[in-house]
N, C-alpha and C. Protein backbone atom coordinates (compact mmCIF):
# COMPACT_ATOMS: atom_id res chain seq x y z
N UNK A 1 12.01 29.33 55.44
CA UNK A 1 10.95 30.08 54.84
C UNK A 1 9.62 29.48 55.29
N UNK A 2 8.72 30.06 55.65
CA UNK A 2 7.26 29.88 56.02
C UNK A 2 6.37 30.66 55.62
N UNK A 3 5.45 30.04 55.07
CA UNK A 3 4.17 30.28 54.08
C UNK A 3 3.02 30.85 55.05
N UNK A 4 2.09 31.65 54.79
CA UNK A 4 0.98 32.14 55.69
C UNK A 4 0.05 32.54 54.72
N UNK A 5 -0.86 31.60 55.05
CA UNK A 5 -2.29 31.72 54.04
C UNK A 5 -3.40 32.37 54.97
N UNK A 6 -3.81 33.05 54.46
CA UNK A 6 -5.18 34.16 55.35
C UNK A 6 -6.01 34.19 55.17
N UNK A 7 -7.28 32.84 55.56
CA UNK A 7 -8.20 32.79 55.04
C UNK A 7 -9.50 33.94 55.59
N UNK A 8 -10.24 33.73 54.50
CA UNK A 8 -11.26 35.00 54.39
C UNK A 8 -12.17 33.81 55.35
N UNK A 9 -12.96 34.72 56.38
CA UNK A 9 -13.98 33.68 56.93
C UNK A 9 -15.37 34.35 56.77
N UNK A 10 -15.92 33.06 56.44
CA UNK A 10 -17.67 33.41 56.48
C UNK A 10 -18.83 32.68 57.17
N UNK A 11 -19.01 33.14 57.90
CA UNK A 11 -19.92 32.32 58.84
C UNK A 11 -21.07 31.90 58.25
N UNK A 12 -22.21 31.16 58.14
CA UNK A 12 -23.06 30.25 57.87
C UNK A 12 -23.84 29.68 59.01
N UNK A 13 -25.22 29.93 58.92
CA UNK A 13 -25.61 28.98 60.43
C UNK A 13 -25.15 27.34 59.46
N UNK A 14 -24.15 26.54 61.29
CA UNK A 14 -24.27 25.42 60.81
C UNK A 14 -22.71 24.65 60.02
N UNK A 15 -22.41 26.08 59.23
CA UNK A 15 -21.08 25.97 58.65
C UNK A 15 -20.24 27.18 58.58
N UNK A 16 -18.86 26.72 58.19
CA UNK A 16 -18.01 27.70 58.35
C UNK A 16 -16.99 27.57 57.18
N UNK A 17 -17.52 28.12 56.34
CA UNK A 17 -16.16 28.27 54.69
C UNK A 17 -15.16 29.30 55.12
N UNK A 18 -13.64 28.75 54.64
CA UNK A 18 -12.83 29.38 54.46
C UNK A 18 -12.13 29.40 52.90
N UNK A 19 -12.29 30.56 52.15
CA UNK A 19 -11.65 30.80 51.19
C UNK A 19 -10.38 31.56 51.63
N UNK A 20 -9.55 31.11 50.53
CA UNK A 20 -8.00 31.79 50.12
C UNK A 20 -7.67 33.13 49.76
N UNK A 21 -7.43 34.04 50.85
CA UNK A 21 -7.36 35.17 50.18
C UNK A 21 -6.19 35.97 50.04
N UNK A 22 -5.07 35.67 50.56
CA UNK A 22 -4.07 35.58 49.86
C UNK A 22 -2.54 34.79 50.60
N UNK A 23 -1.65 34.92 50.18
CA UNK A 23 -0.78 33.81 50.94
C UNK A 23 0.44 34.95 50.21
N UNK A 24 1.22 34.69 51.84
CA UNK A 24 2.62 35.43 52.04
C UNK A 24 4.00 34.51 52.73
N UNK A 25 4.81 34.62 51.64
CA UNK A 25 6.22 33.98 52.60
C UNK A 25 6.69 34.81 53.33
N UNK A 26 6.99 34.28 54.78
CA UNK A 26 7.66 35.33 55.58
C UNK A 26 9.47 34.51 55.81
N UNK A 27 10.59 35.13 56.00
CA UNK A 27 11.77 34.40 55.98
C UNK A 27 11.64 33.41 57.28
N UNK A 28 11.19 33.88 58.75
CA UNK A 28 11.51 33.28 59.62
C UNK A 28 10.27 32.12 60.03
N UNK A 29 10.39 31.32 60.76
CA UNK A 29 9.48 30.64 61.16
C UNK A 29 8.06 31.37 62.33
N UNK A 30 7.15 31.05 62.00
CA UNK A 30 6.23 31.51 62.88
C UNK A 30 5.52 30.76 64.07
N UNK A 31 5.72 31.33 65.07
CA UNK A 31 4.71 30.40 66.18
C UNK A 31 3.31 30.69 65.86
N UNK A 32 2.75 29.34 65.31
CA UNK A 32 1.49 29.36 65.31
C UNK A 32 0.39 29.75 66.42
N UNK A 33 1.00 29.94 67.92
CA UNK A 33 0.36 30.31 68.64
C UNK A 33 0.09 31.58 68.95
N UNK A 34 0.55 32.58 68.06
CA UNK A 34 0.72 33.93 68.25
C UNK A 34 0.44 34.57 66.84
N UNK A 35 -0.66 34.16 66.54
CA UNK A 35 -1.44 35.28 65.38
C UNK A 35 -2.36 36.33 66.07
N UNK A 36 -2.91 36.91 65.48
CA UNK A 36 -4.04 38.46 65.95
C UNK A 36 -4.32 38.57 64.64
N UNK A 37 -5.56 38.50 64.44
CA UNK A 37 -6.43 39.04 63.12
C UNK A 37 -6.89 40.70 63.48
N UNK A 38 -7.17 41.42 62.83
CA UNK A 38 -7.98 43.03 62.91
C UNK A 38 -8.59 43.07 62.44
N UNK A 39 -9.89 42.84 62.61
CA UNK A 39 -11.21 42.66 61.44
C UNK A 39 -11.31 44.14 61.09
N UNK A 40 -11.32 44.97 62.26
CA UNK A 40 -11.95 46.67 61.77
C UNK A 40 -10.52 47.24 60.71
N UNK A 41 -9.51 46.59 60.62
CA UNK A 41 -8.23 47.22 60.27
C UNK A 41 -7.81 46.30 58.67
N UNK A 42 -8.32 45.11 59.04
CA UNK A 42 -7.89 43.73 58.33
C UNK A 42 -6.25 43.85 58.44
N UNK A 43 -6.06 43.98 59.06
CA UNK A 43 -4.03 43.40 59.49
C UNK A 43 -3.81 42.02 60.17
N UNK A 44 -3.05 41.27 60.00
CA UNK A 44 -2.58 40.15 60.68
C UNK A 44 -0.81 40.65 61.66
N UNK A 45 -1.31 39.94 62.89
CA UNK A 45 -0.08 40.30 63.65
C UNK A 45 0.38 38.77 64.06
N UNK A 46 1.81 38.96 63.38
CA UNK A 46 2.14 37.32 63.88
C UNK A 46 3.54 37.35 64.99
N UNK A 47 3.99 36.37 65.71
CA UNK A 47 5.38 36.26 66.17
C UNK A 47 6.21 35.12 65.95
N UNK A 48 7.46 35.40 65.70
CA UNK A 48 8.04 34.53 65.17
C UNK A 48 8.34 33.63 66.29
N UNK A 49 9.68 32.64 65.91
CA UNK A 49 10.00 32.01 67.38
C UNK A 49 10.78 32.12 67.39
N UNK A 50 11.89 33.20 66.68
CA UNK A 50 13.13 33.89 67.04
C UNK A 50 13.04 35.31 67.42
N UNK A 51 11.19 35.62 68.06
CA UNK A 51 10.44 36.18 68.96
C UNK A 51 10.60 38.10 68.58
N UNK A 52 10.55 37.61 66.76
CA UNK A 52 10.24 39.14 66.51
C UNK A 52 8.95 39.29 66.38
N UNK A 53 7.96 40.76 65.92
CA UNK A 53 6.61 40.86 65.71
C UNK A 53 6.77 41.13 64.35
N UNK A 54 5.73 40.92 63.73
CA UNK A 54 5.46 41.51 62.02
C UNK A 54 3.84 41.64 62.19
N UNK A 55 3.62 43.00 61.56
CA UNK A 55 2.02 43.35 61.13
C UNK A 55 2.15 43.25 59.54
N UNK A 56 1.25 42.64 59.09
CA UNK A 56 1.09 42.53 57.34
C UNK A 56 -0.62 42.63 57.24
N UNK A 57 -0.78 43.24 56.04
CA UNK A 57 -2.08 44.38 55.44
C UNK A 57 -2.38 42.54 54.91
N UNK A 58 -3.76 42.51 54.71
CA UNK A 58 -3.82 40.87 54.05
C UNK A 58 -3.22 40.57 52.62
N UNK A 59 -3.14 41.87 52.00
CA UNK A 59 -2.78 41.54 50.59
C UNK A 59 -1.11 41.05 50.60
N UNK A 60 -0.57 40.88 51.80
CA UNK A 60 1.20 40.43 52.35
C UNK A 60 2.09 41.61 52.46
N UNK A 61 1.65 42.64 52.37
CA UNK A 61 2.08 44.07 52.13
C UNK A 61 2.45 44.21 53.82
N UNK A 62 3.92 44.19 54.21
CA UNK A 62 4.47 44.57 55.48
C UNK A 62 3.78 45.79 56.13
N UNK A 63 3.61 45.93 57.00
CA UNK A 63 3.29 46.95 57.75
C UNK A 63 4.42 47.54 58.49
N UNK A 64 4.93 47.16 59.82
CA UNK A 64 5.72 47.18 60.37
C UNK A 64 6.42 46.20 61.23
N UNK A 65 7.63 45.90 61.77
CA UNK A 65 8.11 44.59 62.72
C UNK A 65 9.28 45.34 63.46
N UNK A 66 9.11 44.37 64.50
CA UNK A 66 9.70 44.65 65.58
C UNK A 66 10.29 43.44 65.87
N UNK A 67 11.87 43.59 66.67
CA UNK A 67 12.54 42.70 66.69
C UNK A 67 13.23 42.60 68.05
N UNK A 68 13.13 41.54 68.71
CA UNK A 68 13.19 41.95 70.47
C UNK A 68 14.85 41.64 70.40
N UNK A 69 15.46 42.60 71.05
CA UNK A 69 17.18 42.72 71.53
C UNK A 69 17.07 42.17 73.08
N UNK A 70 16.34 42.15 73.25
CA UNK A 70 16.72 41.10 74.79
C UNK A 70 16.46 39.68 74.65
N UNK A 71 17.18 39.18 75.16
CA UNK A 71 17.47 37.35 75.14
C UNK A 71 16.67 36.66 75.65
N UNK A 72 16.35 37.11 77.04
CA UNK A 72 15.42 36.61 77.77
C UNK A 72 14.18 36.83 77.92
N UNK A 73 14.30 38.30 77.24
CA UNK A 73 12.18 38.43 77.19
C UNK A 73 11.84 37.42 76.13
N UNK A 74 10.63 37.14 76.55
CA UNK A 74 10.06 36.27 75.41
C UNK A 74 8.54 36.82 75.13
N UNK A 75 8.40 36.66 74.15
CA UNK A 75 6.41 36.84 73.75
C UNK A 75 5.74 36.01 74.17
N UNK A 76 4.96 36.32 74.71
CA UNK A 76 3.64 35.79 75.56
C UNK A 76 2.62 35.51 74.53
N UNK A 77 2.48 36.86 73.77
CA UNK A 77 0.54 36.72 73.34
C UNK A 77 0.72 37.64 72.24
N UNK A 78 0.00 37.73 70.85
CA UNK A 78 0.19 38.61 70.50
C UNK A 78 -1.86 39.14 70.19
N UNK A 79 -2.01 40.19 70.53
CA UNK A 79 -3.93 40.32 70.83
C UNK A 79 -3.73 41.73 70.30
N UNK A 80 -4.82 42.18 69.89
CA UNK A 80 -5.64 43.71 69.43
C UNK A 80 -6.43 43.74 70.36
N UNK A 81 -6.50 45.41 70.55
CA UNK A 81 -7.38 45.73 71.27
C UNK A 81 -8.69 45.93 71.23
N UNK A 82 -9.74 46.07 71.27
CA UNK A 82 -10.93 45.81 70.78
C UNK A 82 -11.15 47.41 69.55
N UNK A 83 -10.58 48.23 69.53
CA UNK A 83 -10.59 49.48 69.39
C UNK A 83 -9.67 49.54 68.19
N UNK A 84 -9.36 48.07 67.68
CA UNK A 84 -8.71 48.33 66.79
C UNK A 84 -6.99 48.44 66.98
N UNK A 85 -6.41 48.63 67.56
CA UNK A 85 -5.28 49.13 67.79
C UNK A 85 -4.63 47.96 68.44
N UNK A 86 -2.96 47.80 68.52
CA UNK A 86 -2.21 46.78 68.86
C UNK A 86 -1.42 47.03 70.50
């Protein structure tokens, strides 16, 4: 089980606060190197490292996931497009 806290960010000249805005258990482990924030959407896109995708709304509310059936592909990156879209 792995925990994912989503902090709210607020810029500051100078400083940078992060408050708690909400926190979700997901079952599998997550590669920390493969988040995507959506500011215009507010969705988080994460990948696991048993190299499925999950989109979650910030309030932890699933969106949709995807789960790779090939062995050998692996995830690279997970990025939004500037337009909003995945």
């Amino acid at each position: 089980m792995t925990y994912i806290c989503i902090p709210r960010v607020k810029i500051e000249p100078e400083s940078v606060m992060l408050n708690m805005l909400a926190e979700k258990i997901v079952l599998s482990a997550i590669n920390a190197e493969h988040l995507a924030y959506c500011p215009s959407m507010d969705l988080i896109a994460l990948a696991t490292i048993d190299e499925q995708v999950h989109v979650h709304r910030l309030n932890g509310q699933r969106v949709f996931g995807v789960a790779n059936k090939q062995s050998e592909a692996k995830i690279k990156g997970v990025q939004w497009k500037p337009n909003g879209k995945a």
